[in-house]
Protein backbone atom coordinates (compact mmCIF):
# COMPACT_ATOMS: atom_id res chain seq x y z
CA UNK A 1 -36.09 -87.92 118.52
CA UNK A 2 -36.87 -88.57 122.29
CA UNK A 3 -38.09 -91.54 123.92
CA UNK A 4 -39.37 -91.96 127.73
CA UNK A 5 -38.46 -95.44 129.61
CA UNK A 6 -41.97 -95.48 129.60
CA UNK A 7 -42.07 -95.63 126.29
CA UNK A 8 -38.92 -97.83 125.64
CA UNK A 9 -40.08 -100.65 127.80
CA UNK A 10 -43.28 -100.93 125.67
CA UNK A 11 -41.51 -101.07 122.39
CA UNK A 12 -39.33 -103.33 123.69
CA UNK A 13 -42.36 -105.54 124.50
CA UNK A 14 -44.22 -104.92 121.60
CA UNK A 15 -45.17 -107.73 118.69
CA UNK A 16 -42.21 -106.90 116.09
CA UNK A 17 -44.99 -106.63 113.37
CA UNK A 18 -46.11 -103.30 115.17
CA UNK A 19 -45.07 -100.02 113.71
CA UNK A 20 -43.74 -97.51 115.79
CA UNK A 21 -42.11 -94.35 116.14
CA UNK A 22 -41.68 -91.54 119.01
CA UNK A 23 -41.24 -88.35 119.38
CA UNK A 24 -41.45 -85.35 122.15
CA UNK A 25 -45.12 -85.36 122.19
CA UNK A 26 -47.16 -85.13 124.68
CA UNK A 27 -49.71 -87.37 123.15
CA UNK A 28 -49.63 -90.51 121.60
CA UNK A 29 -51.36 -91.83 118.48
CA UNK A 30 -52.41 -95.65 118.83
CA UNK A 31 -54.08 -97.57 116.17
CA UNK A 32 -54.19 -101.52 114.72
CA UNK A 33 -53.94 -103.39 111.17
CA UNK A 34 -54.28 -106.29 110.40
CA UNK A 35 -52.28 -108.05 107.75
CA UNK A 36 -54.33 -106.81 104.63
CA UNK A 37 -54.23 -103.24 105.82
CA UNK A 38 -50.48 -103.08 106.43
CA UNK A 39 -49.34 -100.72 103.42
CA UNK A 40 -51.76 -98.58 104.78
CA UNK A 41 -50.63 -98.46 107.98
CA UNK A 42 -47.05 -97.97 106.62
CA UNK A 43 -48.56 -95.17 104.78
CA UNK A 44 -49.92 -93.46 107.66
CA UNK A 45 -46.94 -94.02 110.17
CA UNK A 46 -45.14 -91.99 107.29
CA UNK A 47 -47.45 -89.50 107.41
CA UNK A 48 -47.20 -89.01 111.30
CA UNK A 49 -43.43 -89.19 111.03
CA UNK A 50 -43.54 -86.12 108.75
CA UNK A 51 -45.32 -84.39 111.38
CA UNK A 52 -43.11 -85.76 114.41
CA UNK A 53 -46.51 -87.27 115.95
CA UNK A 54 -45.32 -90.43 118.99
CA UNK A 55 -47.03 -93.71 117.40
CA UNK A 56 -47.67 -97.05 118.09
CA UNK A 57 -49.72 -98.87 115.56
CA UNK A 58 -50.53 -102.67 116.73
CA UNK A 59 -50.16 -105.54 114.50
CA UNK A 60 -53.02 -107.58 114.75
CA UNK A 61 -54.73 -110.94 112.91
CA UNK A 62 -57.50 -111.03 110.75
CA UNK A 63 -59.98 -113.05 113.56
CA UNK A 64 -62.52 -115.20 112.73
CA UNK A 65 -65.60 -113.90 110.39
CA UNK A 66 -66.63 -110.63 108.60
CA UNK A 67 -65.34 -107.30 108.14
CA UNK A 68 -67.25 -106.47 111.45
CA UNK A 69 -65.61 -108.72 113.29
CA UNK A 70 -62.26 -107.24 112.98
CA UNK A 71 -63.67 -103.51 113.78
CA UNK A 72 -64.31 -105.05 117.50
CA UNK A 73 -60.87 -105.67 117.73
CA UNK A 74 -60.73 -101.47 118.71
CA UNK A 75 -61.37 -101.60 121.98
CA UNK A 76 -59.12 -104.53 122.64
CA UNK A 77 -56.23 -102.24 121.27
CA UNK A 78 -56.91 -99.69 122.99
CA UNK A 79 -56.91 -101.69 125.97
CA UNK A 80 -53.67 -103.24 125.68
CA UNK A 81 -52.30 -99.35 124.83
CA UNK A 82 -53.54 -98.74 128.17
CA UNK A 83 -51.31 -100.83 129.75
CA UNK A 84 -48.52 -100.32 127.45
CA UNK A 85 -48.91 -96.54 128.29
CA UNK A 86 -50.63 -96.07 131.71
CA UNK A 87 -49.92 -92.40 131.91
CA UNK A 88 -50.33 -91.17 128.33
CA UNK A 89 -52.76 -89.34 126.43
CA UNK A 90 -53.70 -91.50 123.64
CA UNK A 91 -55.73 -90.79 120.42
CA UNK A 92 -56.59 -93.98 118.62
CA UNK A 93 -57.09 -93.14 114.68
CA UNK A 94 -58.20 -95.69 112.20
CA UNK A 95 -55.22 -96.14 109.79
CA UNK A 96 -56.83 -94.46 106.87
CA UNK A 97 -56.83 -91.64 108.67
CA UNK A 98 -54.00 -88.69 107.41
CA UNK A 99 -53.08 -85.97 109.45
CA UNK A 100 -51.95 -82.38 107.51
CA UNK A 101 -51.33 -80.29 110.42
CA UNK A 102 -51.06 -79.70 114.48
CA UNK A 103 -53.27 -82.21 116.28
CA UNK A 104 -51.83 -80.76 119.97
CA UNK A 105 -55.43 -78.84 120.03
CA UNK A 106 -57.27 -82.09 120.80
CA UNK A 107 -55.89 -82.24 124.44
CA UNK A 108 -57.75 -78.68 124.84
CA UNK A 109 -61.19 -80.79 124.90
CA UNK A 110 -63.10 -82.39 127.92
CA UNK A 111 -63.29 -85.68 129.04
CA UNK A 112 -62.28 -88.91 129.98
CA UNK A 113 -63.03 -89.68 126.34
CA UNK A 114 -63.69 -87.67 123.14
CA UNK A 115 -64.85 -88.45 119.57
CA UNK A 116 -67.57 -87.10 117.48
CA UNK A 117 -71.10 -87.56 117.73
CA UNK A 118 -72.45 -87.13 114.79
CA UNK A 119 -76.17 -86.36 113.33
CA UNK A 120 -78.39 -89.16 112.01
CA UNK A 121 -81.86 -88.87 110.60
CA UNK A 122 -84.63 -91.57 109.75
CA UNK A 123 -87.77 -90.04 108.50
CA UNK A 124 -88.70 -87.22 111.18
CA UNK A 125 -86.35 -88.99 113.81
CA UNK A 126 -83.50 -87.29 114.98
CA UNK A 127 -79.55 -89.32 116.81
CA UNK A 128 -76.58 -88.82 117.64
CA UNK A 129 -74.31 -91.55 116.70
CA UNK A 130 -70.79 -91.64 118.35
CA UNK A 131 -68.01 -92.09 115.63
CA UNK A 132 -64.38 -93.68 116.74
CA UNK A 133 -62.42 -93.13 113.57
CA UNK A 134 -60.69 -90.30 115.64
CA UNK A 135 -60.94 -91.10 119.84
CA UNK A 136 -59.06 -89.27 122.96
CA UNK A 137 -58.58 -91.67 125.73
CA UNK A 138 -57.11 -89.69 128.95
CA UNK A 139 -54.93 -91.52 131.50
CA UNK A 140 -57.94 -91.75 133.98
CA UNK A 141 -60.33 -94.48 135.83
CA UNK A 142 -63.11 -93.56 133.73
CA UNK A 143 -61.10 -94.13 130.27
CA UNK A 144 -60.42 -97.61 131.64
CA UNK A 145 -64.19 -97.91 132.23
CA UNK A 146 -65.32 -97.33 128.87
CA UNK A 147 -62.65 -99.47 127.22
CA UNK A 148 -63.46 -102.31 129.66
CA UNK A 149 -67.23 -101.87 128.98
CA UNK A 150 -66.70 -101.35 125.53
CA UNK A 151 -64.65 -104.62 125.13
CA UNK A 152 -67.32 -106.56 127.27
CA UNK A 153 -69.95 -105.75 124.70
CA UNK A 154 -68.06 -106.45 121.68
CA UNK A 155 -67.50 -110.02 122.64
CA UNK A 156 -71.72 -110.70 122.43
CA UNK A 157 -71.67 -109.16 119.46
CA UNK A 158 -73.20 -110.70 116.44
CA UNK A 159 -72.53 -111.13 112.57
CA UNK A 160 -73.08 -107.63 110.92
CA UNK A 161 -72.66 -105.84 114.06
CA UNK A 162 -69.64 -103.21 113.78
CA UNK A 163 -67.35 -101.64 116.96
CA UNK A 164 -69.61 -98.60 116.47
CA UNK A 165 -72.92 -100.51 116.80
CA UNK A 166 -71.72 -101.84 120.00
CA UNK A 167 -70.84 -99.23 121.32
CA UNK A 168 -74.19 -97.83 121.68
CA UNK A 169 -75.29 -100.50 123.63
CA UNK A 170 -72.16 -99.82 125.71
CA UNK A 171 -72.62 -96.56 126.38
CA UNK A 172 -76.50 -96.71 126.79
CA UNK A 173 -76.24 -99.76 129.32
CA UNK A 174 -73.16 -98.95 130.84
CA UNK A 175 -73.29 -98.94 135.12
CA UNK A 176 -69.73 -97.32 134.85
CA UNK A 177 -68.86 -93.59 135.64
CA UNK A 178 -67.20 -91.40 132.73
CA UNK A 179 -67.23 -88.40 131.21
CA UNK A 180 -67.19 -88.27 127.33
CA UNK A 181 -66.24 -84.80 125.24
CA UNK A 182 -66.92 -84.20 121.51
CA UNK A 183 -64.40 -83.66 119.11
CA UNK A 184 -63.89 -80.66 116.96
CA UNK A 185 -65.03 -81.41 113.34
CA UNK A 186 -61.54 -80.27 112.01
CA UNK A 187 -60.15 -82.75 114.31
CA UNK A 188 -62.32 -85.31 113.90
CA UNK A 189 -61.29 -87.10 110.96
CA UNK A 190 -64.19 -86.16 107.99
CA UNK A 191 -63.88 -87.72 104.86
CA UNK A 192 -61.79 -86.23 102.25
CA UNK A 193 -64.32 -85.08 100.36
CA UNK A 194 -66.58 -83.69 102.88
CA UNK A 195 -63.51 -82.37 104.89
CA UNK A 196 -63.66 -78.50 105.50
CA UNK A 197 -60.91 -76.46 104.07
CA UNK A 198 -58.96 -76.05 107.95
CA UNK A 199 -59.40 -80.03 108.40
CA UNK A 200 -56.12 -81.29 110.24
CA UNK A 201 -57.42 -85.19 110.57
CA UNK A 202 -59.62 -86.41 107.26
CA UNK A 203 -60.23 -89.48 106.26
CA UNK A 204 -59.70 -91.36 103.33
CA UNK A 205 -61.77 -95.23 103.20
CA UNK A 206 -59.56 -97.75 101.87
CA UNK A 207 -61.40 -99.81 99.30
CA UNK A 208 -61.26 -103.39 101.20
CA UNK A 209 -61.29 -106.23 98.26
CA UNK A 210 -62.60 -108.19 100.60
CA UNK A 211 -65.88 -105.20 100.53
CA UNK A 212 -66.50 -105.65 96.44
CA UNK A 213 -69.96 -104.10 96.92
CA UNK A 214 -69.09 -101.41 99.28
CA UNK A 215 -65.96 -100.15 97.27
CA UNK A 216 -68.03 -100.17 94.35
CA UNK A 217 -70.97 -98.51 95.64
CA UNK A 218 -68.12 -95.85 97.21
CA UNK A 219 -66.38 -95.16 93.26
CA UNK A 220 -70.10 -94.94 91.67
CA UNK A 221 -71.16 -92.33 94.62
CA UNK A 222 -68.06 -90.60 93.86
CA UNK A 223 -67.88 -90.47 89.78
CA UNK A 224 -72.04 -89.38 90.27
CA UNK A 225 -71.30 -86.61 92.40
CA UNK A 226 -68.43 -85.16 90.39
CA UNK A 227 -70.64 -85.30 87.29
CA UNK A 228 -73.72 -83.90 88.93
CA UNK A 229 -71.57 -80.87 90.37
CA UNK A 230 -69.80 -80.00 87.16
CA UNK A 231 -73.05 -80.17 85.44
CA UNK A 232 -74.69 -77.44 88.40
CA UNK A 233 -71.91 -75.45 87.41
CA UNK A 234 -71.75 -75.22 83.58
CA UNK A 235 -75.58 -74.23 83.91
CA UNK A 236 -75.67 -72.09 87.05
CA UNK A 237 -71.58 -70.89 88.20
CA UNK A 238 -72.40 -73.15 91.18
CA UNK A 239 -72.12 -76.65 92.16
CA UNK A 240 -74.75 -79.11 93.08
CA UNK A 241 -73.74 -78.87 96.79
CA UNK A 242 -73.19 -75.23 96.85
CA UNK A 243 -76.27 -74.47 94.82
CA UNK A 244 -78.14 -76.45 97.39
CA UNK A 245 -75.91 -75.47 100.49
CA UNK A 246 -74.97 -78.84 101.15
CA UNK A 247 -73.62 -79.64 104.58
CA UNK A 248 -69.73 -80.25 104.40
CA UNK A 249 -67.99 -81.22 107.42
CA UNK A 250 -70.88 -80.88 109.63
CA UNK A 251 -70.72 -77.00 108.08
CA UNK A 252 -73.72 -75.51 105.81
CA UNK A 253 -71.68 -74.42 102.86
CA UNK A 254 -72.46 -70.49 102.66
């Protein structure tokens, strides 16, 4: 196991609730919990270790109203890893995140900062939605621009009104200078279940107590789905979603 000074002088002045580990990486995975989350943090520091991935996963408090409300604690993270690591290259991963192979490939991307953009549709309208599940923040000016300006709009936000959500109006409004790359959709942390086969960052959504409604709606979406494709395949070989080449992944299944 190595460790720069760098490195050593931020764990050193780290809260001693934060989880961290570090290896000879040249890359850094950053990420925050707060106290309900912290087995899976613990979870997912375990799974880095396995992989000898450099982390530093931030202790934080459960602030002041919804489940929103503690999502806009991301950019303040990933502001304070800034400072705590001035000259690394960070990726910030939500904790439910789970890693199963080489990550190095994400510093092959553009950027100042990277994540995935991904599809939306309403009716006949058409976005792009940026997603920060997965995010590469270089050690450049224009990283530190969108964290600042991402931070700044957090703190109007209002009830209901998630990290992501804000960020829109960050990046939309935003009189700073940066350069933003997208993600590889193996890399870009896909939920388990919609994850392709060469995946090497899923995701897998913790079911939040404090989300009843969500975490059921989640299990019945799930149980439905596995029905309705082992049905498709007792009557046709197939299942639903290959039947009906269902996009996985961002992919068309073939």
């Amino acid at each position: 196991m190595t460790e720069t000074h760098l490195r050593e002088r931020a764990a050193n002045k780290a809260d001693d609730s934060d989880i961290r580990h570090f290896f000879a990486t040249d890359f850094l995975v950053v990420g925050f919990f707060t106290p309900n989350y912290e087995p899976a943090a613990r979870a997912f520091a375990q799974n880095l270790a396995e992989h000898q991935i450099s982390h530093h996963l931030y202790a934080r408090p459960i602030v002041e109203g919804d489940w929103y409300s503690q999502t806009r604690q991301k950019p303040t993270v990933l502001a304070h890893a800034r400072r705590d690591y001035p000259d690394e290259n960070l990726i910030f991963m939500d904790v439910d995140c789970r890693v199963r192979g080489d990550i190095s490939g994400i510093l092959n991307t553009r950027g100042d900062v990277v994540m995935r953009t991904k599809g939306t549709a309403k009716g006949t309208q058409r976005a792009l939605k940026p997603t920060t599940r997965v995010l590469l923040l270089r050690p450049t000016p224009g990283a530190d621009a969108f964290v600042a300006g991402w931070e700044a709009t957090c703190r109007s936000a209002g009830p209901g009104q998630s990290a992501e959500f804000m960020l829109i109006h960050a990046m939309s409004d935003s009189p700073e200078i940066y350069s933003v790359g997208t993600l590889p959709i193996r890399l870009a942390g896909i939920e388990l279940h919609d994850a392709l086969p060469d995946a090497v960052i899923v995701h897998d959504s913790i079911r939040d107590p404090t989300r009843r409604a969500w975490a059921l709606r989640r299990a019945l979406q799930k149980y439905f789905r596995a029905g309705r494709n082992a049905a498709f395949r007792l009557a046709t070989g197939k299942t639903y979603d290959e039947f009906h080449g269902k996009r996985r992944g961002g992919q068309k299944i073939q």
